[in-house]
PDB file of N, CA and C in Angstrom:
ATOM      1  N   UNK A   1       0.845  -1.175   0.000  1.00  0.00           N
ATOM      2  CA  UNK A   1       0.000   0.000   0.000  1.00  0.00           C
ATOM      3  C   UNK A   1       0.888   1.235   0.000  1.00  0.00           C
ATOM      4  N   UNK A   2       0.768   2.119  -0.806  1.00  0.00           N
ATOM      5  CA  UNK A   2       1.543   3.629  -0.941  1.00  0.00           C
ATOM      6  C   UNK A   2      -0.019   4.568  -0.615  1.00  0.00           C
ATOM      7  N   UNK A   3       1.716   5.312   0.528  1.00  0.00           N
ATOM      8  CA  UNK A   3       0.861   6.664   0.680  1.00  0.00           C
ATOM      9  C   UNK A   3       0.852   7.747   0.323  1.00  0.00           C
ATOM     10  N   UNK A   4       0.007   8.321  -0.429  1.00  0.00           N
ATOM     11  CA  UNK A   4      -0.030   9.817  -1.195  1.00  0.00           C
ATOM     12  C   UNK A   4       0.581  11.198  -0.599  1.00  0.00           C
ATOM     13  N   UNK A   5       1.252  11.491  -1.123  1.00  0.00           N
ATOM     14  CA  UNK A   5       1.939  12.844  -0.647  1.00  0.00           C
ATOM     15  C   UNK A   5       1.045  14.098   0.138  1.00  0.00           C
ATOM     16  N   UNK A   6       0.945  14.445   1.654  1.00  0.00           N
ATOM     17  CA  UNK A   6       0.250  15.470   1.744  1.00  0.00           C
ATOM     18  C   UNK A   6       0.610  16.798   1.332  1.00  0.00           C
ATOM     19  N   UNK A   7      -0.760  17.284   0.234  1.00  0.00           N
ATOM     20  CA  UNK A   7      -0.201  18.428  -0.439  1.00  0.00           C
ATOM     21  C   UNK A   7      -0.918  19.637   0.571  1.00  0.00           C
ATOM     22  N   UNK A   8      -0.664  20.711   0.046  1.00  0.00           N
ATOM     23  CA  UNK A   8      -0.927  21.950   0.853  1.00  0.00           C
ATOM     24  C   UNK A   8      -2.418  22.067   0.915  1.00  0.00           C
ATOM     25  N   UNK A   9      -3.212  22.007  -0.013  1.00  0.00           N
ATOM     26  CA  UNK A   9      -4.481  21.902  -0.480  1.00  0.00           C
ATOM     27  C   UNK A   9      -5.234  21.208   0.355  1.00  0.00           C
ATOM     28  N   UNK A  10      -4.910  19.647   0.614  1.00  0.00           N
ATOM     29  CA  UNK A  10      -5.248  18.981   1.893  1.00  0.00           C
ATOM     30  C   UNK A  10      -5.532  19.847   3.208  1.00  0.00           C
ATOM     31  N   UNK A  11      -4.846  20.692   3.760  1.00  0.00           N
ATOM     32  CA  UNK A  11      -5.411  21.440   4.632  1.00  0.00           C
ATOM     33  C   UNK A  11      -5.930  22.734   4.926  1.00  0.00           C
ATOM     34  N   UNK A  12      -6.908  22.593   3.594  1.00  0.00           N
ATOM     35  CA  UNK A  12      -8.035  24.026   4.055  1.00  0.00           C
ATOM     36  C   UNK A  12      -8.600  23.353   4.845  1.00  0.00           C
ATOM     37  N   UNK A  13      -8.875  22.243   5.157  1.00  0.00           N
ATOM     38  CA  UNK A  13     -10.409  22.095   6.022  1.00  0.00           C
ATOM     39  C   UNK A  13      -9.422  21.248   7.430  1.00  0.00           C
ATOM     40  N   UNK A  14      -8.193  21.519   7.901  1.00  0.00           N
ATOM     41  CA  UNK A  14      -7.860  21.491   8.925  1.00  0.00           C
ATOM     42  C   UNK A  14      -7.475  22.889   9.406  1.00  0.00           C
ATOM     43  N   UNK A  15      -7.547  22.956  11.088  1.00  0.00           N
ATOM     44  CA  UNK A  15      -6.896  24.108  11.607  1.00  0.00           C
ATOM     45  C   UNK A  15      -6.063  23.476  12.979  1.00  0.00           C
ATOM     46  N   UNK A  16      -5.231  24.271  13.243  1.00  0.00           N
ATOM     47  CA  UNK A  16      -4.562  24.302  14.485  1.00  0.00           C
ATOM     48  C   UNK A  16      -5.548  23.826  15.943  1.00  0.00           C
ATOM     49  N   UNK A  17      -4.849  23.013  16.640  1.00  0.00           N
ATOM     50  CA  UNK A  17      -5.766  22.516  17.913  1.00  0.00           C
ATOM     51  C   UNK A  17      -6.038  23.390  19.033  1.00  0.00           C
ATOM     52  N   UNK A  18      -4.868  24.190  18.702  1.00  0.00           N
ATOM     53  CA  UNK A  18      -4.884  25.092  20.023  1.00  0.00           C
ATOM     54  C   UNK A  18      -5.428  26.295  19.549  1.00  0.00           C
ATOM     55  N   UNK A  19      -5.136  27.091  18.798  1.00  0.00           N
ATOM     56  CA  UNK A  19      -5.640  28.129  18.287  1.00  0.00           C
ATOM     57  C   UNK A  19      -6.519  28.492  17.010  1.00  0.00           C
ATOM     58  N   UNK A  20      -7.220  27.452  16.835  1.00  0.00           N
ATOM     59  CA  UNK A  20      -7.917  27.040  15.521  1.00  0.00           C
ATOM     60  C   UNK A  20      -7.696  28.425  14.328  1.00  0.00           C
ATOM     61  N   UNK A  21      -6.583  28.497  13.901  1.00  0.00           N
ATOM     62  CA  UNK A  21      -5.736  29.256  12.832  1.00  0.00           C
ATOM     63  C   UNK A  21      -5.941  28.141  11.610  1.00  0.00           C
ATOM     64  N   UNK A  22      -5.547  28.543  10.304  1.00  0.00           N
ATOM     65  CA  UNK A  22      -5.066  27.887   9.264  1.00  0.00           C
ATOM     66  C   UNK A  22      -3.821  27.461   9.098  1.00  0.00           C
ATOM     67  N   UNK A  23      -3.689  26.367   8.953  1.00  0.00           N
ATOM     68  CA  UNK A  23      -2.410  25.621   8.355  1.00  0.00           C
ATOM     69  C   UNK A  23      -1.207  26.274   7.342  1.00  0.00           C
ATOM     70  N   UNK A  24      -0.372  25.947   7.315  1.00  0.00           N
ATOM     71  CA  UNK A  24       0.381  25.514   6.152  1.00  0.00           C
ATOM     72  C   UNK A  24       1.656  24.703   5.850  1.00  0.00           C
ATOM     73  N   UNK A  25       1.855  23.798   4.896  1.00  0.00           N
ATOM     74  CA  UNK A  25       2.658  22.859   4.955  1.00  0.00           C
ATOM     75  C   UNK A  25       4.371  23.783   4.681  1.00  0.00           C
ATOM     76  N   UNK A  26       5.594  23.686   5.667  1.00  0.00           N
ATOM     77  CA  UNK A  26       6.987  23.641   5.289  1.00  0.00           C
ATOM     78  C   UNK A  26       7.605  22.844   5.594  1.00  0.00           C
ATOM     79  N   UNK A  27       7.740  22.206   3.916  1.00  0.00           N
ATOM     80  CA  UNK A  27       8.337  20.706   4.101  1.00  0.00           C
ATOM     81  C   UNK A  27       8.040  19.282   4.969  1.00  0.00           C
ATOM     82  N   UNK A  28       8.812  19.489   6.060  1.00  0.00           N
ATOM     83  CA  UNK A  28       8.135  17.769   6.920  1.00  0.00           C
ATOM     84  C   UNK A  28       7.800  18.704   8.348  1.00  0.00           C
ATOM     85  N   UNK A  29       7.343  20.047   7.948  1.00  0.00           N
ATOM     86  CA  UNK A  29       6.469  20.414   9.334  1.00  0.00           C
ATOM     87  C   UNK A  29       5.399  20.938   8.792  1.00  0.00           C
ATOM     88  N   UNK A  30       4.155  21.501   9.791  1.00  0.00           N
ATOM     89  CA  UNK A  30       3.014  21.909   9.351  1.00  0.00           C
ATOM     90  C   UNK A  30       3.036  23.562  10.381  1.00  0.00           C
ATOM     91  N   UNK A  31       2.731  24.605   9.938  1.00  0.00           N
ATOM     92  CA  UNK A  31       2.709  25.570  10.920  1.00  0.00           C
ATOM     93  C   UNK A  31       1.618  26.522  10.692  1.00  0.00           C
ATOM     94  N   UNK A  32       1.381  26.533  11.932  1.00  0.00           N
ATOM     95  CA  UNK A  32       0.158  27.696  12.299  1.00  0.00           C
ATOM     96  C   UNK A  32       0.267  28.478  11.816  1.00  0.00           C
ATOM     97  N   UNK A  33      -0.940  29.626  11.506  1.00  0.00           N
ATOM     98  CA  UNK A  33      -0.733  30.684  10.709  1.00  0.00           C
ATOM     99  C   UNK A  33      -0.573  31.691  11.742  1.00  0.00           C
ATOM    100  N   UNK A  34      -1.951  31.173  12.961  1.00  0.00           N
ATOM    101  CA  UNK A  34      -2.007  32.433  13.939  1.00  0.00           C
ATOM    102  C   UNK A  34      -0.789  32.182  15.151  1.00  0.00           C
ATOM    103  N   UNK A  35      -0.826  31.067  15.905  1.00  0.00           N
ATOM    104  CA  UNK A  35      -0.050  31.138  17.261  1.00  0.00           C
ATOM    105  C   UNK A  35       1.494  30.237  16.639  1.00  0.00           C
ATOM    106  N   UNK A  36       1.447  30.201  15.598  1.00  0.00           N
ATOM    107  CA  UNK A  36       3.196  29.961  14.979  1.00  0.00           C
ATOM    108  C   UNK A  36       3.599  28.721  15.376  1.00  0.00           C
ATOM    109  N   UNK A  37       2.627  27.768  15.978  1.00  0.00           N
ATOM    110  CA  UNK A  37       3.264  26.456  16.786  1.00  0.00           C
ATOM    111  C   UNK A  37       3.618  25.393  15.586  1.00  0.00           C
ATOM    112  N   UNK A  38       4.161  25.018  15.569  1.00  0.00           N
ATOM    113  CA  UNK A  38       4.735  23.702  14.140  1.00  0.00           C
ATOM    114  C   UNK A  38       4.815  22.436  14.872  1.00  0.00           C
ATOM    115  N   UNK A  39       3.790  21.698  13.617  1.00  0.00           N
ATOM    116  CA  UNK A  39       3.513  20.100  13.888  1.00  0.00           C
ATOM    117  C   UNK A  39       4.216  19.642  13.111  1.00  0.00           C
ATOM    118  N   UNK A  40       4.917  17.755  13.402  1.00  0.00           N
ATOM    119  CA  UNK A  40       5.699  17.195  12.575  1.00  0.00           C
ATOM    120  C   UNK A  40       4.449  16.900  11.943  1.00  0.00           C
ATOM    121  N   UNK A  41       5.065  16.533  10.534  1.00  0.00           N
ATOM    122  CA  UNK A  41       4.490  15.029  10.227  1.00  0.00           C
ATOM    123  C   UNK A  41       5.358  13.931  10.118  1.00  0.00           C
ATOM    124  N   UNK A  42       5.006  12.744  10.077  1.00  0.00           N
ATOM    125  CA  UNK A  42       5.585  11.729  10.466  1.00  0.00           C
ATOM    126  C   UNK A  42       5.414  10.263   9.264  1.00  0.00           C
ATOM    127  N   UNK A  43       6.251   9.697   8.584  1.00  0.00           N
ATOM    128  CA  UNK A  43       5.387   8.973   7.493  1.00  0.00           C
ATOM    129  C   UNK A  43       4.036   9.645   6.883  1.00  0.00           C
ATOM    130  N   UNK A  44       4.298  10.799   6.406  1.00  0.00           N
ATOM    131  CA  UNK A  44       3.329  11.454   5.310  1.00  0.00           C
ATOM    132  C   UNK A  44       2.142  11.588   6.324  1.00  0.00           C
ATOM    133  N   UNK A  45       2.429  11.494   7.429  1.00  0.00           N
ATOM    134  CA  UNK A  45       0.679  11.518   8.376  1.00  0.00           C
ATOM    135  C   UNK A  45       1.274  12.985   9.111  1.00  0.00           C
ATOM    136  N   UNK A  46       0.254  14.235   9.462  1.00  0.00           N
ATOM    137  CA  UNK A  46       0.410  15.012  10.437  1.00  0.00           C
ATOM    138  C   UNK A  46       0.021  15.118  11.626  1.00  0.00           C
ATOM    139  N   UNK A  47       0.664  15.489  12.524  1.00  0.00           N
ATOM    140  CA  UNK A  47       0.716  15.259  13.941  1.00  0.00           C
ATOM    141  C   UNK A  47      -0.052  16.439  14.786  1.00  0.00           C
ATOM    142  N   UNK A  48      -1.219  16.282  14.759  1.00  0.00           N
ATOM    143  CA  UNK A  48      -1.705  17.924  14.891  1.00  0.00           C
ATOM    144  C   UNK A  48      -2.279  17.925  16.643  1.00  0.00           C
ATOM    145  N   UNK A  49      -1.060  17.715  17.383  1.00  0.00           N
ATOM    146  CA  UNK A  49      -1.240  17.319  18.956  1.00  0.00           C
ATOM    147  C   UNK A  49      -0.896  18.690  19.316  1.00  0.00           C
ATOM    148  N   UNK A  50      -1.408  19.306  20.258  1.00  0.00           N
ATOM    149  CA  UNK A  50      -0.778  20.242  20.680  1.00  0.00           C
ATOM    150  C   UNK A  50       0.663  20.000  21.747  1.00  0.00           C
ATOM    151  N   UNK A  51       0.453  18.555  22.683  1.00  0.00           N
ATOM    152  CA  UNK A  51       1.559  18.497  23.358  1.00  0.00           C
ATOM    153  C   UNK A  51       2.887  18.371  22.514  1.00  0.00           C
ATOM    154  N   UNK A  52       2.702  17.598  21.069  1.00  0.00           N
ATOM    155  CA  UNK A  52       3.914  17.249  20.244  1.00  0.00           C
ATOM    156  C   UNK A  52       4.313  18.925  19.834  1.00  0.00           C
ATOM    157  N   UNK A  53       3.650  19.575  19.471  1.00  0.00           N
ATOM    158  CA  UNK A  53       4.248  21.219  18.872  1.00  0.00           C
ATOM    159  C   UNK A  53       5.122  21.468  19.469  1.00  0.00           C
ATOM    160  N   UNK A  54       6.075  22.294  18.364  1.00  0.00           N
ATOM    161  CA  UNK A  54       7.539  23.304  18.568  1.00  0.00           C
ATOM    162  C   UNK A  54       6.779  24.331  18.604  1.00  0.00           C
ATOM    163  N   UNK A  55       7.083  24.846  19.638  1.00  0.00           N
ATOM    164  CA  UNK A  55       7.328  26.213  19.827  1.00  0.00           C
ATOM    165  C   UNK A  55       8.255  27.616  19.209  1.00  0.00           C
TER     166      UNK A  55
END
């Protein structure tokens, strides 16, 4: 089974957990638009935990 590349497009209809902001994908992180926190992703899956976020 192959997994499809997450493209940027994929996340209009996600937002941030903590600050429900808009997304956007850089590279193998995902970052908030409003409170700046960056999620990994991990094997093409994103990690949208607030405890996992960089600060």
């Amino acid at each position: 089974m192959s997994v499809e590349p997450l493209l940027a497009k994929d996340l209009r209809w996600v937002v941030c957990p903590v600050c429900h902001q808009s997304l956007e994908r850089e590279g193998d992180i995902i970052t908030c638009n409003g409170c700046r926190r960056r999620y990994p992703i991990v094997d093409g899956i994103p990690v949208l935990l607030a405890d996992r976020a960089l600060i």
